[in-house]
N, C-alpha and C. Protein backbone atom coordinates (compact mmCIF):
# COMPACT_ATOMS: atom_id res chain seq x y z
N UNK A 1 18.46 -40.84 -22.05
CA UNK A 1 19.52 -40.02 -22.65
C UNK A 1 19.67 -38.73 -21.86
N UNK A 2 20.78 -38.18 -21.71
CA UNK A 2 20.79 -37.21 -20.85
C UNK A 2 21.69 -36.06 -21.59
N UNK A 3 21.00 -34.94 -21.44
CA UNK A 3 21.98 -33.77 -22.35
C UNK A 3 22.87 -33.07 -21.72
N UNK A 4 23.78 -32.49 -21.93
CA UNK A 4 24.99 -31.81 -21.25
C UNK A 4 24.95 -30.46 -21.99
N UNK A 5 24.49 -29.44 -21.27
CA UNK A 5 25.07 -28.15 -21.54
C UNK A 5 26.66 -28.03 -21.31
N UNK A 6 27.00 -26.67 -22.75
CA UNK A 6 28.34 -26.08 -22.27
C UNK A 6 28.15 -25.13 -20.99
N UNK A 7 29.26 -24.60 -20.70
CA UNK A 7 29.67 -23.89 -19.38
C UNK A 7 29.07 -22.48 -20.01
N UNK A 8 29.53 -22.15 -20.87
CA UNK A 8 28.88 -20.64 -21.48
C UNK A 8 27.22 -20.48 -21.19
N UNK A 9 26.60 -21.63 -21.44
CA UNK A 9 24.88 -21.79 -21.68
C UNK A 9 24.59 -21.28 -19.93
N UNK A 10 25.40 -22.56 -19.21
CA UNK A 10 25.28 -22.53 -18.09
C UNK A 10 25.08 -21.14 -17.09
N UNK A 11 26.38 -20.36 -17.71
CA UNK A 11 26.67 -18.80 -17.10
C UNK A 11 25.45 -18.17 -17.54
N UNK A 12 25.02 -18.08 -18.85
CA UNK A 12 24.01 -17.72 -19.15
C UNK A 12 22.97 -17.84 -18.24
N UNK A 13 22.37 -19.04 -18.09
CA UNK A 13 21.58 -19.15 -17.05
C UNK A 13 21.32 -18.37 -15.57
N UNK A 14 22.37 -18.47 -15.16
CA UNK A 14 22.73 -18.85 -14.21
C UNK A 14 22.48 -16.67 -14.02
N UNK A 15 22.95 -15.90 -14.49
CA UNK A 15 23.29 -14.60 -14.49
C UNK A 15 21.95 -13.99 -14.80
N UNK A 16 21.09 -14.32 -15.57
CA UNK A 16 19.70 -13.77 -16.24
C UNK A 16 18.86 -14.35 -14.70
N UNK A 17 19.35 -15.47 -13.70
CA UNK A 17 18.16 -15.94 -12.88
C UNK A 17 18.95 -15.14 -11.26
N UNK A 18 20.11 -14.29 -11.70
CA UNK A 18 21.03 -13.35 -10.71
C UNK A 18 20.42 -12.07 -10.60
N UNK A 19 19.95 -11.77 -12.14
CA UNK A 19 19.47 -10.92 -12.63
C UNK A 19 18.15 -10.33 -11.96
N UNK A 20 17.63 -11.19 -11.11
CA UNK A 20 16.05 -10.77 -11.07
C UNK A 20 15.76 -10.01 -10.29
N UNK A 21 15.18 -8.76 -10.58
CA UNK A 21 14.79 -7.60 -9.45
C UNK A 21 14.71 -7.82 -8.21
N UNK A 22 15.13 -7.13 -7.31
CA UNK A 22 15.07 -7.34 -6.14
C UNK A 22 13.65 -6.47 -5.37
N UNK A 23 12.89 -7.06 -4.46
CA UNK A 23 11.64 -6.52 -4.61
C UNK A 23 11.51 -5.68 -3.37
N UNK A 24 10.38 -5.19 -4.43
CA UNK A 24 10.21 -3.72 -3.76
C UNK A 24 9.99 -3.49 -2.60
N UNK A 25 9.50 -2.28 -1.71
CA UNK A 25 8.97 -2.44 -0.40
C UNK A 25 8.98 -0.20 -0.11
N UNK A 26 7.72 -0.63 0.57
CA UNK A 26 7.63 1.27 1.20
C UNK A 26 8.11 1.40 1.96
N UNK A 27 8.36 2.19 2.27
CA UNK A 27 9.47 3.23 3.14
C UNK A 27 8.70 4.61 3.92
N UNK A 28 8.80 4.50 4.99
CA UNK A 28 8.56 5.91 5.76
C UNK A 28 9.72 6.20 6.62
N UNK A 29 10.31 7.86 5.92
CA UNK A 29 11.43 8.18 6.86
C UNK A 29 10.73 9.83 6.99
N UNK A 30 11.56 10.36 8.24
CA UNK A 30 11.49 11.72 7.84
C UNK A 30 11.73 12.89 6.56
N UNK A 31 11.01 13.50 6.59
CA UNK A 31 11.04 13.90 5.33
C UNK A 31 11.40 15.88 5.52
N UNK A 32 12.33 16.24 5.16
CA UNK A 32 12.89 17.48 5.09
C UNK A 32 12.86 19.02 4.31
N UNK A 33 12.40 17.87 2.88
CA UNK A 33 11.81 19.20 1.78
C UNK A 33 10.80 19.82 2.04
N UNK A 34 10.30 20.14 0.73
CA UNK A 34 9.77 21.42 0.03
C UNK A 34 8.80 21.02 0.31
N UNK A 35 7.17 21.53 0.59
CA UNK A 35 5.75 21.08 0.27
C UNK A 35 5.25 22.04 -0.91
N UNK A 36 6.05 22.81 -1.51
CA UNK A 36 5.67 24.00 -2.75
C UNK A 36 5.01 22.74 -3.99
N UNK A 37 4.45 22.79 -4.00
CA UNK A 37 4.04 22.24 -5.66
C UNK A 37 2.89 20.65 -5.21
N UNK A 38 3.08 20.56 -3.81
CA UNK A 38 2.38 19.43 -3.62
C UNK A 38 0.92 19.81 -3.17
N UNK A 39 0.26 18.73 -3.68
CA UNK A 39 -1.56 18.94 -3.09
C UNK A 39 -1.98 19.14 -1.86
N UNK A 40 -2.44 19.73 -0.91
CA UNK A 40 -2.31 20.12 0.60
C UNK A 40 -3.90 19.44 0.51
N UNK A 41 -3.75 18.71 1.36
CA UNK A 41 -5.13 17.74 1.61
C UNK A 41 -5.78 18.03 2.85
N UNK A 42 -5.28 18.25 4.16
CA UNK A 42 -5.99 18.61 5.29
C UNK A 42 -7.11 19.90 4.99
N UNK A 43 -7.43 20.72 4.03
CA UNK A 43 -8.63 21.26 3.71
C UNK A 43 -9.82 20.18 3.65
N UNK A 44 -9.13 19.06 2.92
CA UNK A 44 -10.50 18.07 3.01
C UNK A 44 -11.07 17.29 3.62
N UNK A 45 -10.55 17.40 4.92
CA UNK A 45 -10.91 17.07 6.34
C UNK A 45 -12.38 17.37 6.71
N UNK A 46 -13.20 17.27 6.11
CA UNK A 46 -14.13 17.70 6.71
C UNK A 46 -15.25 17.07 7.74
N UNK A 47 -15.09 16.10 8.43
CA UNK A 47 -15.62 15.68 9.03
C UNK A 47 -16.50 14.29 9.13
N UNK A 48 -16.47 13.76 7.87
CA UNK A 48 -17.39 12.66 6.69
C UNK A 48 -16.16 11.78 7.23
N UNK A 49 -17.15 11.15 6.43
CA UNK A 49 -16.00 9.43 6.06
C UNK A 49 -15.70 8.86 4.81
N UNK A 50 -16.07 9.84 3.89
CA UNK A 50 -15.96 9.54 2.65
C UNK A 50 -15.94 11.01 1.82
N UNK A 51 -15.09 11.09 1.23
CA UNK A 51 -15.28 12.32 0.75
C UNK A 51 -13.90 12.71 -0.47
N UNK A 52 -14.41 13.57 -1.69
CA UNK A 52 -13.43 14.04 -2.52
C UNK A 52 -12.32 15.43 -2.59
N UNK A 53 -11.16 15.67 -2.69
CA UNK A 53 -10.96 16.37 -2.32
C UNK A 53 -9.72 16.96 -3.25
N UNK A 54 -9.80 17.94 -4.15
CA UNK A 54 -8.73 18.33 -5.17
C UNK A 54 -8.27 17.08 -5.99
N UNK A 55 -9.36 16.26 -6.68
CA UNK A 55 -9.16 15.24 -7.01
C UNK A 55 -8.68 13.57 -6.17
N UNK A 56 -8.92 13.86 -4.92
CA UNK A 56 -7.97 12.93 -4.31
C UNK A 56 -9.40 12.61 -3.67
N UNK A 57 -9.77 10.77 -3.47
CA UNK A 57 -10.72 10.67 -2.81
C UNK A 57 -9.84 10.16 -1.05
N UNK A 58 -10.18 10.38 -0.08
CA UNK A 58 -10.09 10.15 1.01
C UNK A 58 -11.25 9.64 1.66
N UNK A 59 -11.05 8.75 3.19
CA UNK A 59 -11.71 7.68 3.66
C UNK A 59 -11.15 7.98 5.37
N UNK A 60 -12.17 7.56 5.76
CA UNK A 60 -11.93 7.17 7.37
C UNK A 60 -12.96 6.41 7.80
N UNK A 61 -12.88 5.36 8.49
CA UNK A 61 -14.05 4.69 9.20
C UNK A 61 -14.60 5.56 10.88
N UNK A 62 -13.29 6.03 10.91
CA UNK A 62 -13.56 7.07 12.11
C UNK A 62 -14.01 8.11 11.96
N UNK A 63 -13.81 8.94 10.88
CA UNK A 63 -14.18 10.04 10.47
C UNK A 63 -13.13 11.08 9.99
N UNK A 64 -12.96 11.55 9.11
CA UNK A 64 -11.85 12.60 8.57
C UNK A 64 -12.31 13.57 9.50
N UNK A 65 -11.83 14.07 10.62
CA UNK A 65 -12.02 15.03 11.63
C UNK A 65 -11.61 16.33 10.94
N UNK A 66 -11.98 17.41 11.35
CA UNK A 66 -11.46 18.95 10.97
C UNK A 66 -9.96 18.77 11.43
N UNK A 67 -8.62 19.14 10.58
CA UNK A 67 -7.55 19.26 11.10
C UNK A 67 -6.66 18.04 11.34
N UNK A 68 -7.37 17.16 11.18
CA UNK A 68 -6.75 16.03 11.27
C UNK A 68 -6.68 15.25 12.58
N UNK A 69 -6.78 16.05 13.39
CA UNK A 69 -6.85 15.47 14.84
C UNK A 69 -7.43 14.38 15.43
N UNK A 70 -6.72 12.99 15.82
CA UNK A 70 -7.75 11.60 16.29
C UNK A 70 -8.10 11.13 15.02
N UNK A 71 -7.22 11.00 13.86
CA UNK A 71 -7.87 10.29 12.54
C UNK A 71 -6.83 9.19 13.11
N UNK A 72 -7.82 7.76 12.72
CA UNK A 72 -6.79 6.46 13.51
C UNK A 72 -7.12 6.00 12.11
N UNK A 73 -7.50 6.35 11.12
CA UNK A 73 -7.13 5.13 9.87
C UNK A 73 -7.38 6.63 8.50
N UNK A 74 -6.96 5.79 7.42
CA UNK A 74 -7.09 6.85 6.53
C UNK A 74 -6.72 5.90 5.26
N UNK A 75 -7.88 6.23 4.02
CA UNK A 75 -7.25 5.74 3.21
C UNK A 75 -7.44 6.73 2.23
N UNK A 76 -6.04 6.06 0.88
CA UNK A 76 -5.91 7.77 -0.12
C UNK A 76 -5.94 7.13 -1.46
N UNK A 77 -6.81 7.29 -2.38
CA UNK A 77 -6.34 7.06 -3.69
C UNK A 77 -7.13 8.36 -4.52
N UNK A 78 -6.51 8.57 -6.09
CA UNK A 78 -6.59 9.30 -6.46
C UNK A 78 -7.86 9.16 -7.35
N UNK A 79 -8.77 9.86 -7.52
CA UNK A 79 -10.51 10.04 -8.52
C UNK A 79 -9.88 9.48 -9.86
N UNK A 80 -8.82 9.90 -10.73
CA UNK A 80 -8.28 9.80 -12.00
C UNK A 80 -7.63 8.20 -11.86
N UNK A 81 -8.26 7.50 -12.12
CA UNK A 81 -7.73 5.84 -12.01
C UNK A 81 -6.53 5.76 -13.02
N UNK A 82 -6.22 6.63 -14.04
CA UNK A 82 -5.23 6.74 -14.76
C UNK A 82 -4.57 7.51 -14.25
N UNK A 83 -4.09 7.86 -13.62
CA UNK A 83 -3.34 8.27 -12.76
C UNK A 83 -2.57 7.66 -11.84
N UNK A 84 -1.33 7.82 -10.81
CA UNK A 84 -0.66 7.51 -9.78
C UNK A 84 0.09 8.18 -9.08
N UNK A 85 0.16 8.06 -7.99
CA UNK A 85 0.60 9.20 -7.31
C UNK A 85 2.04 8.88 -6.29
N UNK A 86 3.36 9.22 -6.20
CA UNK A 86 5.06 8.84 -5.82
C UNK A 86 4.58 9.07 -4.45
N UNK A 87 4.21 9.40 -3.22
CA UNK A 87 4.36 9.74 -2.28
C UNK A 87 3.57 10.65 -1.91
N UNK A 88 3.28 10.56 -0.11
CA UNK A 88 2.77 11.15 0.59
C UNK A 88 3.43 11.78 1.57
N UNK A 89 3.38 13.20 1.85
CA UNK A 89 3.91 13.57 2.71
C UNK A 89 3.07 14.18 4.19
N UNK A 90 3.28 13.34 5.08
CA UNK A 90 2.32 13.86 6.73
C UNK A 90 2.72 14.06 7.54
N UNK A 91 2.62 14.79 8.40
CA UNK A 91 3.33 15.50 10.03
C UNK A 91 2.22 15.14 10.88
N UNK A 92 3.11 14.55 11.37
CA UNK A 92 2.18 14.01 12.76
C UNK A 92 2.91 14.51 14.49
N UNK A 93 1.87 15.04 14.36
CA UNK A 93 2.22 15.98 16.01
C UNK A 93 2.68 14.66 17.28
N UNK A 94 3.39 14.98 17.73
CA UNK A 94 3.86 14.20 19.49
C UNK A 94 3.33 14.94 20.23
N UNK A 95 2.05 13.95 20.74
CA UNK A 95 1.51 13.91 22.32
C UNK A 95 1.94 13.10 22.95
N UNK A 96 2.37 14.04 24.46
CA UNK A 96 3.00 13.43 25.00
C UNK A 96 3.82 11.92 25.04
N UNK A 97 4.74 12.37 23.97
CA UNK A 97 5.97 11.86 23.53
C UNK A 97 5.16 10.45 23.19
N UNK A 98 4.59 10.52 22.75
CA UNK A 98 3.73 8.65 22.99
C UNK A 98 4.26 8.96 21.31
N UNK A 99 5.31 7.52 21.07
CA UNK A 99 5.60 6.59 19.73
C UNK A 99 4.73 6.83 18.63
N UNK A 100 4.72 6.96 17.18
CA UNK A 100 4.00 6.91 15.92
C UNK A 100 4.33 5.65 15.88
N UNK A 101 2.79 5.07 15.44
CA UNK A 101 3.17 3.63 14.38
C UNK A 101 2.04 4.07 13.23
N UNK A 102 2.88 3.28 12.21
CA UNK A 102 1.71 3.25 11.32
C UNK A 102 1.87 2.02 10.40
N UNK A 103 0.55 1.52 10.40
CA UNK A 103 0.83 0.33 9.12
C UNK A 103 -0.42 0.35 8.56
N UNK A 104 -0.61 -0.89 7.86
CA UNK A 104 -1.31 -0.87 6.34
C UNK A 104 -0.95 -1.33 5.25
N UNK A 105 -1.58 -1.17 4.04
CA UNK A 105 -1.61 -1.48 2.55
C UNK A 105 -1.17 -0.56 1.75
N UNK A 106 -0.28 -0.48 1.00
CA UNK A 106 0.11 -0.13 -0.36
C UNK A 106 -0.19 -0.50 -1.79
N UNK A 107 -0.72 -0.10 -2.37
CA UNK A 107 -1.46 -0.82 -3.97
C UNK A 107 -0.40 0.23 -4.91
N UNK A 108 0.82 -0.75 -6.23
CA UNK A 108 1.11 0.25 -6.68
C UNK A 108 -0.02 0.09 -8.01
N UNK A 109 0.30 1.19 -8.71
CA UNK A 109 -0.46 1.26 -10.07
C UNK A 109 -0.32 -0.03 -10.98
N UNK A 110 0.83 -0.86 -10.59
CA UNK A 110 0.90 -2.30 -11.31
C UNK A 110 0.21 -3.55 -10.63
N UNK A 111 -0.22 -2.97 -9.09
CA UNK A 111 -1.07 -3.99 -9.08
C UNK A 111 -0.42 -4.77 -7.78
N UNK A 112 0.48 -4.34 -7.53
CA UNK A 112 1.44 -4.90 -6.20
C UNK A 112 0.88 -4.10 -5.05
N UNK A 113 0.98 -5.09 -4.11
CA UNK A 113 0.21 -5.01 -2.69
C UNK A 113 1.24 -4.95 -1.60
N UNK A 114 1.96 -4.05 -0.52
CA UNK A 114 2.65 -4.12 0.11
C UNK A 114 2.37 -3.90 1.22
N UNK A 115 3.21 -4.29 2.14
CA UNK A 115 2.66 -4.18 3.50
C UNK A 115 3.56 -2.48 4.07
N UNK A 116 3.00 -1.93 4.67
CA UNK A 116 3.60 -0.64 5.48
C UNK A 116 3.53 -0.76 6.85
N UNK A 117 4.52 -0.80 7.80
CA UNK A 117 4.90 -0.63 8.72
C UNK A 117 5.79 0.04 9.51
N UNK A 118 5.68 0.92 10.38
CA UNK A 118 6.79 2.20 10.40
C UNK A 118 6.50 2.80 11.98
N UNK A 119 7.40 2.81 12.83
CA UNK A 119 7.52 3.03 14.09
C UNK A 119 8.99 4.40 14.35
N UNK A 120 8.05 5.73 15.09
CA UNK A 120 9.07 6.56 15.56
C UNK A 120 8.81 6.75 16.99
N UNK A 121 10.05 6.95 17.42
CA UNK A 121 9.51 7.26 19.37
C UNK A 121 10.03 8.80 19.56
N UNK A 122 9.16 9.64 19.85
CA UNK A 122 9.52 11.10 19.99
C UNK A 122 10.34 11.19 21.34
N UNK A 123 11.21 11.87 21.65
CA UNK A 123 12.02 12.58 22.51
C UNK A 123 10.73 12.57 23.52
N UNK A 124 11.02 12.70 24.75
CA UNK A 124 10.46 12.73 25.97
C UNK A 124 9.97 13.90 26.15
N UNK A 125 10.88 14.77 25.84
CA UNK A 125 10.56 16.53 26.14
C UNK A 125 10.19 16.44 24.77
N UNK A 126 9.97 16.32 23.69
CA UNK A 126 10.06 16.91 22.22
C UNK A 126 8.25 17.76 22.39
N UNK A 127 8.12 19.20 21.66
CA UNK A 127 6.79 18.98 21.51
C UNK A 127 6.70 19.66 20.01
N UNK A 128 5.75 19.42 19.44
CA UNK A 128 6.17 19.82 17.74
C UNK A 128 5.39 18.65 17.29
N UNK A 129 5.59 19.10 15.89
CA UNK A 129 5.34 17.58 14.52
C UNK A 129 6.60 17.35 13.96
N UNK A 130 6.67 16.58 13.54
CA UNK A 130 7.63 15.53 12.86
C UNK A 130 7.01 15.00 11.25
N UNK A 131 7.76 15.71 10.28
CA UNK A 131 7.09 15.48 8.82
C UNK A 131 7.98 14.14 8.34
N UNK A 132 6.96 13.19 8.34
CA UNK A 132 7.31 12.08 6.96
C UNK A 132 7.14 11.71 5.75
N UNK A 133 7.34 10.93 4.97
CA UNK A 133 7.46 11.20 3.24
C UNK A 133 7.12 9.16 3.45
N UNK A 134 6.11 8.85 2.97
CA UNK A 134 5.76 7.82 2.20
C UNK A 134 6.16 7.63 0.94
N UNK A 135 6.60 6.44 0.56
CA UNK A 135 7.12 6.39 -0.97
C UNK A 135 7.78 4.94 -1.31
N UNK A 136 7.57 4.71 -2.45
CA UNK A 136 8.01 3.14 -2.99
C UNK A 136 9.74 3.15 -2.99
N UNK A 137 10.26 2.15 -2.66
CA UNK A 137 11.88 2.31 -2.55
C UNK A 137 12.27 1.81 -4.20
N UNK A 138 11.33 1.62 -4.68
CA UNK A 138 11.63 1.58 -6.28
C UNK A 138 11.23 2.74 -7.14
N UNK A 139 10.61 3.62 -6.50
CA UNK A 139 9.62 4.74 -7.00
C UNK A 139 8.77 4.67 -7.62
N UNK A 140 7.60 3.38 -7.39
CA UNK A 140 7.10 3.11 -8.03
C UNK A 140 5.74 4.28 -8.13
N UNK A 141 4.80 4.33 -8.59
CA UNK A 141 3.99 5.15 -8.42
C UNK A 141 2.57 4.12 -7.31
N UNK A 142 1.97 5.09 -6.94
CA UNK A 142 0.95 4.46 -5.66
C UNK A 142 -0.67 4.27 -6.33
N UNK A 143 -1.15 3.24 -6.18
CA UNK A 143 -2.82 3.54 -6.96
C UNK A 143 -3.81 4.00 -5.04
N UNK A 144 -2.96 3.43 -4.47
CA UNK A 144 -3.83 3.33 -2.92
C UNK A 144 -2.61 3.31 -1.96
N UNK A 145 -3.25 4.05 -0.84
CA UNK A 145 -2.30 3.96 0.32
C UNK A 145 -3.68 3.67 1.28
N UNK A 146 -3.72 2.46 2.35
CA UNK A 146 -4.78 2.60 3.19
C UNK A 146 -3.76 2.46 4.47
N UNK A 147 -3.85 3.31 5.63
CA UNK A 147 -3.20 3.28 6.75
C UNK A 147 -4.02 3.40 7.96
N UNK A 148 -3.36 3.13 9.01
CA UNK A 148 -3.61 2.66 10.56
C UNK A 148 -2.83 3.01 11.01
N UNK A 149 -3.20 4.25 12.35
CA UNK A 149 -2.30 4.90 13.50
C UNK A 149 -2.43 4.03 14.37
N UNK A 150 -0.93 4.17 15.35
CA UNK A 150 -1.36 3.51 16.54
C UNK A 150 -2.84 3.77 17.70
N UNK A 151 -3.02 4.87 17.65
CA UNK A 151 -4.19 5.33 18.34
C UNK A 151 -4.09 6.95 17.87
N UNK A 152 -4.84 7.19 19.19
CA UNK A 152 -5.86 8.39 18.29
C UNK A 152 -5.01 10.07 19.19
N UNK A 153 -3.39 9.39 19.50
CA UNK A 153 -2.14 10.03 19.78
C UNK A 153 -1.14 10.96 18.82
N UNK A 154 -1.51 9.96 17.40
CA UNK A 154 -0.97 10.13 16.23
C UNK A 154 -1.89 10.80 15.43
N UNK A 155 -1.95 12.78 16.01
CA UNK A 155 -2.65 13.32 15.21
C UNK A 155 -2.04 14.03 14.24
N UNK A 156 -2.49 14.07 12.77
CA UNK A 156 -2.23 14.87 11.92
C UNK A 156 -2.15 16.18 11.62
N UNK A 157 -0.92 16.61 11.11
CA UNK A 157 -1.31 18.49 11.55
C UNK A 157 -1.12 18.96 10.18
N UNK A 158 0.00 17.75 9.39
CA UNK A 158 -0.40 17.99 7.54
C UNK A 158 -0.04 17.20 6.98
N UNK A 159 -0.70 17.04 5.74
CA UNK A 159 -0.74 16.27 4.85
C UNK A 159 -0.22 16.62 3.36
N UNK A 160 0.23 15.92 2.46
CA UNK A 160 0.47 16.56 1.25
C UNK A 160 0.63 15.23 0.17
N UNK A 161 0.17 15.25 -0.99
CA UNK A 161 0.09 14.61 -1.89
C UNK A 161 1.39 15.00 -2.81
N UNK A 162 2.06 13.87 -3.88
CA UNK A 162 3.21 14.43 -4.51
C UNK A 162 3.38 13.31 -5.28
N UNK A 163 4.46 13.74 -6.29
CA UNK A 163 4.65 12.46 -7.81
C UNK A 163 3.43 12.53 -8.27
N UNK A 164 1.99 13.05 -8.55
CA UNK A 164 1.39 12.94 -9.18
C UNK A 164 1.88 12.37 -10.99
N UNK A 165 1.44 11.42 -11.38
CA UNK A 165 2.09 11.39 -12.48
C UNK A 165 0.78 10.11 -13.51
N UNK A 166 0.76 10.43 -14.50
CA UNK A 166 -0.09 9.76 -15.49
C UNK A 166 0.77 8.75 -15.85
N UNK A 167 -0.22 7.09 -16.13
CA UNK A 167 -0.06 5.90 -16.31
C UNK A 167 0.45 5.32 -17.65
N UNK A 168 0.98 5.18 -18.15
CA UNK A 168 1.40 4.74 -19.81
C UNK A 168 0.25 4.19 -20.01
N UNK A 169 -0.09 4.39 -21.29
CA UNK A 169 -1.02 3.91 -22.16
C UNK A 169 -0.25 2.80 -23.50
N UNK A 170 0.89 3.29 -24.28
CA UNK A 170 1.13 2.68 -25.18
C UNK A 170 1.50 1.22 -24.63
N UNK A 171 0.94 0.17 -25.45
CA UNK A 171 1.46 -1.54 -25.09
C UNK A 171 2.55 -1.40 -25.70
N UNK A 172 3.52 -1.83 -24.90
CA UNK A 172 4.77 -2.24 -25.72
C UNK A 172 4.91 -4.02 -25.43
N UNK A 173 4.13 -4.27 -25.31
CA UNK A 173 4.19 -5.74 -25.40
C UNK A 173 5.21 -6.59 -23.78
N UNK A 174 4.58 -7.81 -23.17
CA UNK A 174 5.07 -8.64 -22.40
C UNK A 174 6.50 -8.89 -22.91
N UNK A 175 7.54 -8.28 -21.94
CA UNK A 175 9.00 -8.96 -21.21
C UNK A 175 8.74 -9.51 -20.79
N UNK A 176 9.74 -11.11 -21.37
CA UNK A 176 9.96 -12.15 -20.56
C UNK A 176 10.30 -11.90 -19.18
N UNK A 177 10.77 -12.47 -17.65
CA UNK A 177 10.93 -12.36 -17.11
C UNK A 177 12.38 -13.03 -17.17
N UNK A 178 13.27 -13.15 -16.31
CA UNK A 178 14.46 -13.78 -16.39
C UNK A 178 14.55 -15.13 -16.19
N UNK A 179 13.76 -15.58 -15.17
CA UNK A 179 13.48 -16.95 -15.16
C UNK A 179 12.75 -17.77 -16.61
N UNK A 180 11.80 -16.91 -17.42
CA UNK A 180 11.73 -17.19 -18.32
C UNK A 180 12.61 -17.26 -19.54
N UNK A 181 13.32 -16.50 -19.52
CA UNK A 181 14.88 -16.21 -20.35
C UNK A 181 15.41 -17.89 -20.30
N UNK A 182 15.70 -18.48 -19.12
CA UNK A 182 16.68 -19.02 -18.89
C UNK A 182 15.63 -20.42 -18.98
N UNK A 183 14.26 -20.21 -18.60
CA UNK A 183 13.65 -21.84 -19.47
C UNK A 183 13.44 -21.95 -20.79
N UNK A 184 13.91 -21.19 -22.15
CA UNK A 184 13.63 -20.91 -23.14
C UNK A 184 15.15 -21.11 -23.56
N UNK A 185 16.64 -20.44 -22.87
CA UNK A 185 17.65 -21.15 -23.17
C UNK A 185 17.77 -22.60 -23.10
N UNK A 186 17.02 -23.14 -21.66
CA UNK A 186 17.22 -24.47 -21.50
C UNK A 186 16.78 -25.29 -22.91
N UNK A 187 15.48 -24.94 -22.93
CA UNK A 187 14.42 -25.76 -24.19
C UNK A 187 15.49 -25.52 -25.55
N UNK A 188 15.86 -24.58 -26.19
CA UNK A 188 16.42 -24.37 -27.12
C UNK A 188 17.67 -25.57 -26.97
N UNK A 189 18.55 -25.81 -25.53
CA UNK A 189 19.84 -26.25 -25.54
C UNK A 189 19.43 -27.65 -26.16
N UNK A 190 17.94 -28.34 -25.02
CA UNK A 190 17.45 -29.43 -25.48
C UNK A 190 17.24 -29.67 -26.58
N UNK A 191 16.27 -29.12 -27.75
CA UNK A 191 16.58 -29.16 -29.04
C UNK A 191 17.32 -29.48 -30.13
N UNK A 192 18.62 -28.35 -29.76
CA UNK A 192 19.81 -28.80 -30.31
C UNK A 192 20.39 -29.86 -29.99
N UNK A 193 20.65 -30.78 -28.77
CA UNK A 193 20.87 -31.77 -28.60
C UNK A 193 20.12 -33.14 -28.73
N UNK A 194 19.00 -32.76 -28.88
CA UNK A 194 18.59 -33.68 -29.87
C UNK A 194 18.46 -34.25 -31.03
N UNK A 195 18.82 -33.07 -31.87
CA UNK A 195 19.25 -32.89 -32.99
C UNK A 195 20.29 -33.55 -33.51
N UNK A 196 21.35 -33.54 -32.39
CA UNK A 196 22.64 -33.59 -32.68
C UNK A 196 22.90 -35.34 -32.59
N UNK A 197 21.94 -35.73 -31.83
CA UNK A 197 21.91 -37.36 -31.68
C UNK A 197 21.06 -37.73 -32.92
N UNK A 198 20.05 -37.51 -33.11
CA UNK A 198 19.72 -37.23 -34.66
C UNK A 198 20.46 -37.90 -35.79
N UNK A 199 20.97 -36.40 -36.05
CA UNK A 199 21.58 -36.63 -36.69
C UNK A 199 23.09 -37.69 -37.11
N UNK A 200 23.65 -38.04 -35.85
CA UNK A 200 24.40 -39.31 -35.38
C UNK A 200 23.92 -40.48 -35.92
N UNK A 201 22.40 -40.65 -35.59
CA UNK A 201 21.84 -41.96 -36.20
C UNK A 201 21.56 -41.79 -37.61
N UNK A 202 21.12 -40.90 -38.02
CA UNK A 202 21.13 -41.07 -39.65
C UNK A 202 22.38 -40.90 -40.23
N UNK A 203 23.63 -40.69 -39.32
CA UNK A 203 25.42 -40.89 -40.34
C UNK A 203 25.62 -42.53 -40.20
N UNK A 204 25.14 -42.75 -38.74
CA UNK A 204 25.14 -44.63 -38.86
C UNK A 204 24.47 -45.21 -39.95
N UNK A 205 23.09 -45.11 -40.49
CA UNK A 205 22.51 -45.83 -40.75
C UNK A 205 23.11 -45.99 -42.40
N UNK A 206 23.72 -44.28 -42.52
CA UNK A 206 24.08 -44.28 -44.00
C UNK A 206 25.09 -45.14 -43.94
């Protein structure tokens, strides 16, 4: 036996599985604002490879150098696990014009794992830093940022922490997802059409 949805059920479907978020991904662009109100982290440079710093724990397998200078990996999450943090903001000096790359891992506070990858090529003559802004293109909040310079070219001259922001606590209970929406219309359509044959055979039999 085979059931036939109406066209309405169908749209239904069809719009709730249109519906589905489009996914996320980090972003490193230059970054232009303010550093007033954000956590200034290069104080906690101190030379270790592990170490806490205005609440923020930081990591290097190389070593958190004084100043930032020759740090080729770095990772950032915040001491307060209830917590999450929107973005990072870092200036990374051009030696001799040699390219920034940076990649790595993103962990947001929900548990999503992203990949970071991000390439600038400085001006030939340029000499200076160049400030960028890390951040979820959904805004999501960050539990971990672990990163990788191209080499030890891509030195740091500052750093800054920002979006600090606390984790919801209240459950408001599991949303379906949309795909789930639309296997729960299906099942329901089935139902009723079974029903409906059903009931067909018990008007025959009467």
């Amino acid at each position: 036996m085979s059931i036939k949805f109406g066209g309405a059920a169908a749209l239904v479907v069809a719009s709730l599985v249109a519906a589905a978020p489009a996914s996320a991904a980090v972003t490193m662009s230059l970054y232009n604002g303010s550093t007033a109100g954000l956590t200034d982290l290069i104080p906690g440079f101190n030379g270790t490879t592990d170490t806490t710093y205005a609440g923020v724990h930081l990591t290097s397998d190389n070593g958190l150098k004084p100043h930032g200078n020759g740090v080729v990996d770095l990772g950032v999450s915040l001491v307060d696990t209830t917590m999450g943090f929107g973005n990072l903001v870092i200036g990374l000096n051009a030696n001799k014009a040699s390219p920034v790359h940076v990649t790595g891992t993103a962990v947001t506070t929900e548990g999503a794992s992203m990949a970071v990858d991000f390439s600038y090529d400085y001006d030939l003559f340029y000499s200076g830093a160049k400030t960028f802004v890390i951040k979820d293109s959904d805004g999501a909040l960050f539990k971990s940022l672990d990163l990788q310079f191209s080499d030890d070219n891509s030195q740091i001259k500052d750093m800054y922490l920002g979006g600090i922001g606390k984790l919801p606590t209240t459950d408001t209970g599991a949303v379906p997802e949309p795909a789930t929406w639309a296997m729960m219309i299906m099942g329901f359509g089935a139902v009723g059409g079974m029903m409906r044959v059903r009931r067909r055979k018990v008007r025959y039999a009467a």
